[in-house]
N, C-alpha and C. Protein backbone atom coordinates (compact mmCIF):
# COMPACT_ATOMS: atom_id res chain seq x y z
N UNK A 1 4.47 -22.76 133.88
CA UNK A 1 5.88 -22.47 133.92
C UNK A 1 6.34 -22.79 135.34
N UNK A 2 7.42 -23.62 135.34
CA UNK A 2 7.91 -23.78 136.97
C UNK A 2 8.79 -22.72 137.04
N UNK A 3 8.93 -22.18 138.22
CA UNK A 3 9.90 -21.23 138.43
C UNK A 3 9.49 -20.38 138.64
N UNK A 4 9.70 -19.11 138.79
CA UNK A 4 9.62 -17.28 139.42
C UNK A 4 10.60 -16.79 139.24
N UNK A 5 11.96 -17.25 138.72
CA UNK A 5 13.21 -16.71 138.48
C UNK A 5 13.39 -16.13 137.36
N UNK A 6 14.63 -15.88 137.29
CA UNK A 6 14.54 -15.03 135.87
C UNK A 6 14.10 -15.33 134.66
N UNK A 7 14.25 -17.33 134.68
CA UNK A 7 13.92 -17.48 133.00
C UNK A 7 12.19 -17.88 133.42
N UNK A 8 11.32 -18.29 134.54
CA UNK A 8 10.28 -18.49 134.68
C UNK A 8 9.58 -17.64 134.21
N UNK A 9 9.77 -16.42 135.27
CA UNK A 9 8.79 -15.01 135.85
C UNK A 9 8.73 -14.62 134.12
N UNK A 10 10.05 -13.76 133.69
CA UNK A 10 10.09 -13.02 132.32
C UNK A 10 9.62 -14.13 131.22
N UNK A 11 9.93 -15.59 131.03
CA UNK A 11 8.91 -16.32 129.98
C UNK A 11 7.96 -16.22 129.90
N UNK A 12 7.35 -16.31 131.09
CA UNK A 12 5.32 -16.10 131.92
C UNK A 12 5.24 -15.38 131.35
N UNK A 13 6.06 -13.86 131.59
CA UNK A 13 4.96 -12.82 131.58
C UNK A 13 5.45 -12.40 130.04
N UNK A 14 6.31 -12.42 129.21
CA UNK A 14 6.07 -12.16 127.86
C UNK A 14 5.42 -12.98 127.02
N UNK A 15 5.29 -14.72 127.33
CA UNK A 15 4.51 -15.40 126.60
C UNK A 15 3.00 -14.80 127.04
N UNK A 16 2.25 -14.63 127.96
CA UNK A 16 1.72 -13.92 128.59
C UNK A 16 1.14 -12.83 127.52
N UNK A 17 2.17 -12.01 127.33
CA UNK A 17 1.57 -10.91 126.93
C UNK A 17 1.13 -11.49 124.82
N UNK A 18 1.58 -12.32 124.51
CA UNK A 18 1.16 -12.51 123.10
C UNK A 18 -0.91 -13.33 123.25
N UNK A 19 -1.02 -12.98 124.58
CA UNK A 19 -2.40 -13.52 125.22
C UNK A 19 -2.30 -15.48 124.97
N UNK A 20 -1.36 -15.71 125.67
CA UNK A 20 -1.37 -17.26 126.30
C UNK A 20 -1.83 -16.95 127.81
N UNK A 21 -2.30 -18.06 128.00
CA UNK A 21 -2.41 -18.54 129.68
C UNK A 21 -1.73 -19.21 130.36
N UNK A 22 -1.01 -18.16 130.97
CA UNK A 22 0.13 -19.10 132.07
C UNK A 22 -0.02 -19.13 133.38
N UNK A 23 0.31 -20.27 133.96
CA UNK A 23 0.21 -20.05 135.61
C UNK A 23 1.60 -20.39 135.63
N UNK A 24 2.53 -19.61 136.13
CA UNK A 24 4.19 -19.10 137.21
C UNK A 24 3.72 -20.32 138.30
N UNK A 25 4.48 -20.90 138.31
CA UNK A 25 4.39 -22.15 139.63
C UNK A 25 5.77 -22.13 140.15
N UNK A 26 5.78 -21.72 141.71
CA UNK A 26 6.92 -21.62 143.03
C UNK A 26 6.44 -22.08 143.74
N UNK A 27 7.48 -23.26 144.75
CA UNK A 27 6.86 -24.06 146.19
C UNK A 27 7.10 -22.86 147.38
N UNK A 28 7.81 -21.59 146.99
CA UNK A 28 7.97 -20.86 147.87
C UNK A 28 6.67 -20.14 148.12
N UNK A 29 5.22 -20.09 149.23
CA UNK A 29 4.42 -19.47 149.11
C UNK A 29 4.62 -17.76 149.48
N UNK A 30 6.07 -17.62 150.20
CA UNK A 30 6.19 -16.10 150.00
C UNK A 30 6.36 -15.61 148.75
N UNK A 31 6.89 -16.16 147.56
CA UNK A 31 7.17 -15.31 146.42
C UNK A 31 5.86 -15.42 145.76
N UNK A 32 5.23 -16.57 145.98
CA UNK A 32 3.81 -16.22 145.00
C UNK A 32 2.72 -15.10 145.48
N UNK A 33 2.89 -14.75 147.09
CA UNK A 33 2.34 -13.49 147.74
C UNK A 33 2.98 -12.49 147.32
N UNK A 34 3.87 -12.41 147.10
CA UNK A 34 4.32 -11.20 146.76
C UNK A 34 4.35 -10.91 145.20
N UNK A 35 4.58 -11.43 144.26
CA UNK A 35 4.09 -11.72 142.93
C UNK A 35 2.48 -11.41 142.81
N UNK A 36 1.92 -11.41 143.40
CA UNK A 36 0.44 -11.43 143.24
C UNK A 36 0.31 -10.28 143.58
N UNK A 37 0.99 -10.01 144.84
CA UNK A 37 0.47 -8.49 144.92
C UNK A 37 1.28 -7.29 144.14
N UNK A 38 2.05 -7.72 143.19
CA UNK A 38 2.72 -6.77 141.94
C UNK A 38 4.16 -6.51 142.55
N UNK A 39 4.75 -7.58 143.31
CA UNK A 39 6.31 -7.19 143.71
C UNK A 39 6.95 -7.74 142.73
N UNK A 40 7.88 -7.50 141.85
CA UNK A 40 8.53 -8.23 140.94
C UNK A 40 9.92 -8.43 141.96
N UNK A 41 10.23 -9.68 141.72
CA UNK A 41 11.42 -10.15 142.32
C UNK A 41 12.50 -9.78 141.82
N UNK A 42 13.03 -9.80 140.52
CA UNK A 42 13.68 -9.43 140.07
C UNK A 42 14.02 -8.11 139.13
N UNK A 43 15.28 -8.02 138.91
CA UNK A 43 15.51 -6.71 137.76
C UNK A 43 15.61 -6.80 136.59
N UNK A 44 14.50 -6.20 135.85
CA UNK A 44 14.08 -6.62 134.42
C UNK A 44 13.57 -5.27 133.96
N UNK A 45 13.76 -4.43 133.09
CA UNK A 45 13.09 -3.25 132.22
C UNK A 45 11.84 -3.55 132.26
N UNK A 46 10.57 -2.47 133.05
CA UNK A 46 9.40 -2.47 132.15
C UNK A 46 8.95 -4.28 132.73
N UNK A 47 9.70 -5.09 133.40
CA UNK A 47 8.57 -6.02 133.84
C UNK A 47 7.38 -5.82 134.60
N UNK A 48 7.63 -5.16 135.33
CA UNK A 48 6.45 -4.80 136.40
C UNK A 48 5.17 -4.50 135.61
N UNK A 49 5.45 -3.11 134.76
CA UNK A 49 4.32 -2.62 134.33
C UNK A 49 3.99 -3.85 133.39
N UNK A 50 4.50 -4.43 133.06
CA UNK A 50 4.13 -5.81 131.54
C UNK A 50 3.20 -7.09 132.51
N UNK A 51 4.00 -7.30 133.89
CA UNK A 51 3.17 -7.59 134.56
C UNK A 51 1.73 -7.67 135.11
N UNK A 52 1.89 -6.64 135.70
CA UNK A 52 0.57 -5.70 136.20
C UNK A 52 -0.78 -6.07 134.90
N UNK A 53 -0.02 -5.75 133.66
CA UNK A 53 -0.88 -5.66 132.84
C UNK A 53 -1.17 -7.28 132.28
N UNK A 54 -0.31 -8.33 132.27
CA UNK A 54 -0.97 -9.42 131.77
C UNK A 54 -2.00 -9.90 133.21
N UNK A 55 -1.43 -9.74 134.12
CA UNK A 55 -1.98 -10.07 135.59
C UNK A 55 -3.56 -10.21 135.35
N UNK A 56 -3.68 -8.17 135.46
CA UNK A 56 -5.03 -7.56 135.61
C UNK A 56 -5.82 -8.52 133.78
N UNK A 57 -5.30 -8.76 133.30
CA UNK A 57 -6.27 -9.46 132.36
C UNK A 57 -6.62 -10.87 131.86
N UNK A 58 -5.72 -10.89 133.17
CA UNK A 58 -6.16 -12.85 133.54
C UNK A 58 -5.78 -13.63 132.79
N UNK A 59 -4.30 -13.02 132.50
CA UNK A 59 -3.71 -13.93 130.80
C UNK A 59 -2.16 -14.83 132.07
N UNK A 60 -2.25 -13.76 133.12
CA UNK A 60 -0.69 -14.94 133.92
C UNK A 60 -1.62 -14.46 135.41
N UNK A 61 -1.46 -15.83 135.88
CA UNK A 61 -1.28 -16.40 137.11
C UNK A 61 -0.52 -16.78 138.02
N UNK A 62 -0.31 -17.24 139.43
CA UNK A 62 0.53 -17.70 139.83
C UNK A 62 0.56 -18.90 140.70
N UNK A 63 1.09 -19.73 141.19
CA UNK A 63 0.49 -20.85 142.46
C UNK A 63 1.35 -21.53 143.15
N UNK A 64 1.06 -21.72 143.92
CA UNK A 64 2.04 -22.81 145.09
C UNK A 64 1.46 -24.14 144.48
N UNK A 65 2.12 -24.70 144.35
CA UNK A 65 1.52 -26.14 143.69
C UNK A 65 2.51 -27.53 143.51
N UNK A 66 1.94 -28.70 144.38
CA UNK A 66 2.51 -29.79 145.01
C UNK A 66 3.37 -30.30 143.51
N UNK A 67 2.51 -29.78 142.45
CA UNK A 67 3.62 -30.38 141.21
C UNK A 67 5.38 -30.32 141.30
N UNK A 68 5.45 -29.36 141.37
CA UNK A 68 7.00 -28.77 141.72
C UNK A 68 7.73 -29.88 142.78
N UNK A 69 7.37 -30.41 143.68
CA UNK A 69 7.78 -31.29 144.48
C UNK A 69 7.76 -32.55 143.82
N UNK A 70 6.44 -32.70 143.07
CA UNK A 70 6.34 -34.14 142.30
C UNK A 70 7.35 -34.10 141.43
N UNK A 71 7.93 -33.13 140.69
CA UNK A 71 8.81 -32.83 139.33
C UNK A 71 10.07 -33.65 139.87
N UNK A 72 10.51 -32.74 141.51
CA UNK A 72 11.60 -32.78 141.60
C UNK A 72 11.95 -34.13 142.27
N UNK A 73 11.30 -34.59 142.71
CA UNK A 73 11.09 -36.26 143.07
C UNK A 73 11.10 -37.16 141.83
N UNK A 74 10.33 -36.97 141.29
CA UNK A 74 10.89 -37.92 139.28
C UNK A 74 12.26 -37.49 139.04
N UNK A 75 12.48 -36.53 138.93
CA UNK A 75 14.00 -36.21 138.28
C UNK A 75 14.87 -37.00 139.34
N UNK A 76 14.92 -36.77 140.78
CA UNK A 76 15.89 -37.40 141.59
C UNK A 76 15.86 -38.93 141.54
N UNK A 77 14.83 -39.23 141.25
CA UNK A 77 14.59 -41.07 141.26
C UNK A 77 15.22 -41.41 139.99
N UNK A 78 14.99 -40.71 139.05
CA UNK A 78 15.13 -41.23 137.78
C UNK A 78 16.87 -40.85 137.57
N UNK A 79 17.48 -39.55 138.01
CA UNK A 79 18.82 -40.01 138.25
C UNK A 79 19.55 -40.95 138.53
N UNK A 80 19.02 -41.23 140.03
CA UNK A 80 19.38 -42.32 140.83
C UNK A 80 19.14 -43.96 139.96
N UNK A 81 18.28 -44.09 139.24
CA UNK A 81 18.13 -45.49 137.93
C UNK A 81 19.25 -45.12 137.33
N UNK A 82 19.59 -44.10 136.61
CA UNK A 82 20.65 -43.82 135.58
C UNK A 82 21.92 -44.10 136.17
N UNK A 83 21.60 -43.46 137.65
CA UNK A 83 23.42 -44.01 137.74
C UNK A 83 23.69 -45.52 138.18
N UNK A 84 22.57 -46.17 138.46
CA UNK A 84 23.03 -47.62 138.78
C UNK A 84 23.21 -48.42 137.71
């Protein structure tokens, strides 16, 4: 899942909880420190604890990961074809 925001973090962690394996991918390495260590960024009912719990059973992950940069580099190039 790219993202940590509202539709990332809460997709992760409820697909998550039907026991899929997700890794949460942000280029920000402060939010994935803090995500890891059980800070939920946002305000959501009951995420935290839903968290905590897919976390501790190794069903969601999280990572800093160069993909996110690669994503957003295809999309900008491939705009830039479309509009010429």
């Amino acid at each position: 899942m790219i993202g940590t925001g509202y539709v990332g973090l809460v997709s992760g962690v409820c697909l998550s909880d039907f026991g899929h394996n997700f890794v949460c991918v942000n280029k920000d390495p402060s939010k994935i420190e803090m995500l890891e260590s059980g800070n939920v960024l946002i305000c959501e009912p009951d995420l935290d604890e839903l968290m905590a719990k897919v976390f501790t059973a190794g069903w969601l992950s999280f990572s800093v990961n160069s993909i996110v940069d690669q994503a957003e580099r295809a999309v900008s190039r491939n705009a830039r074809i479309l509009r010429s």
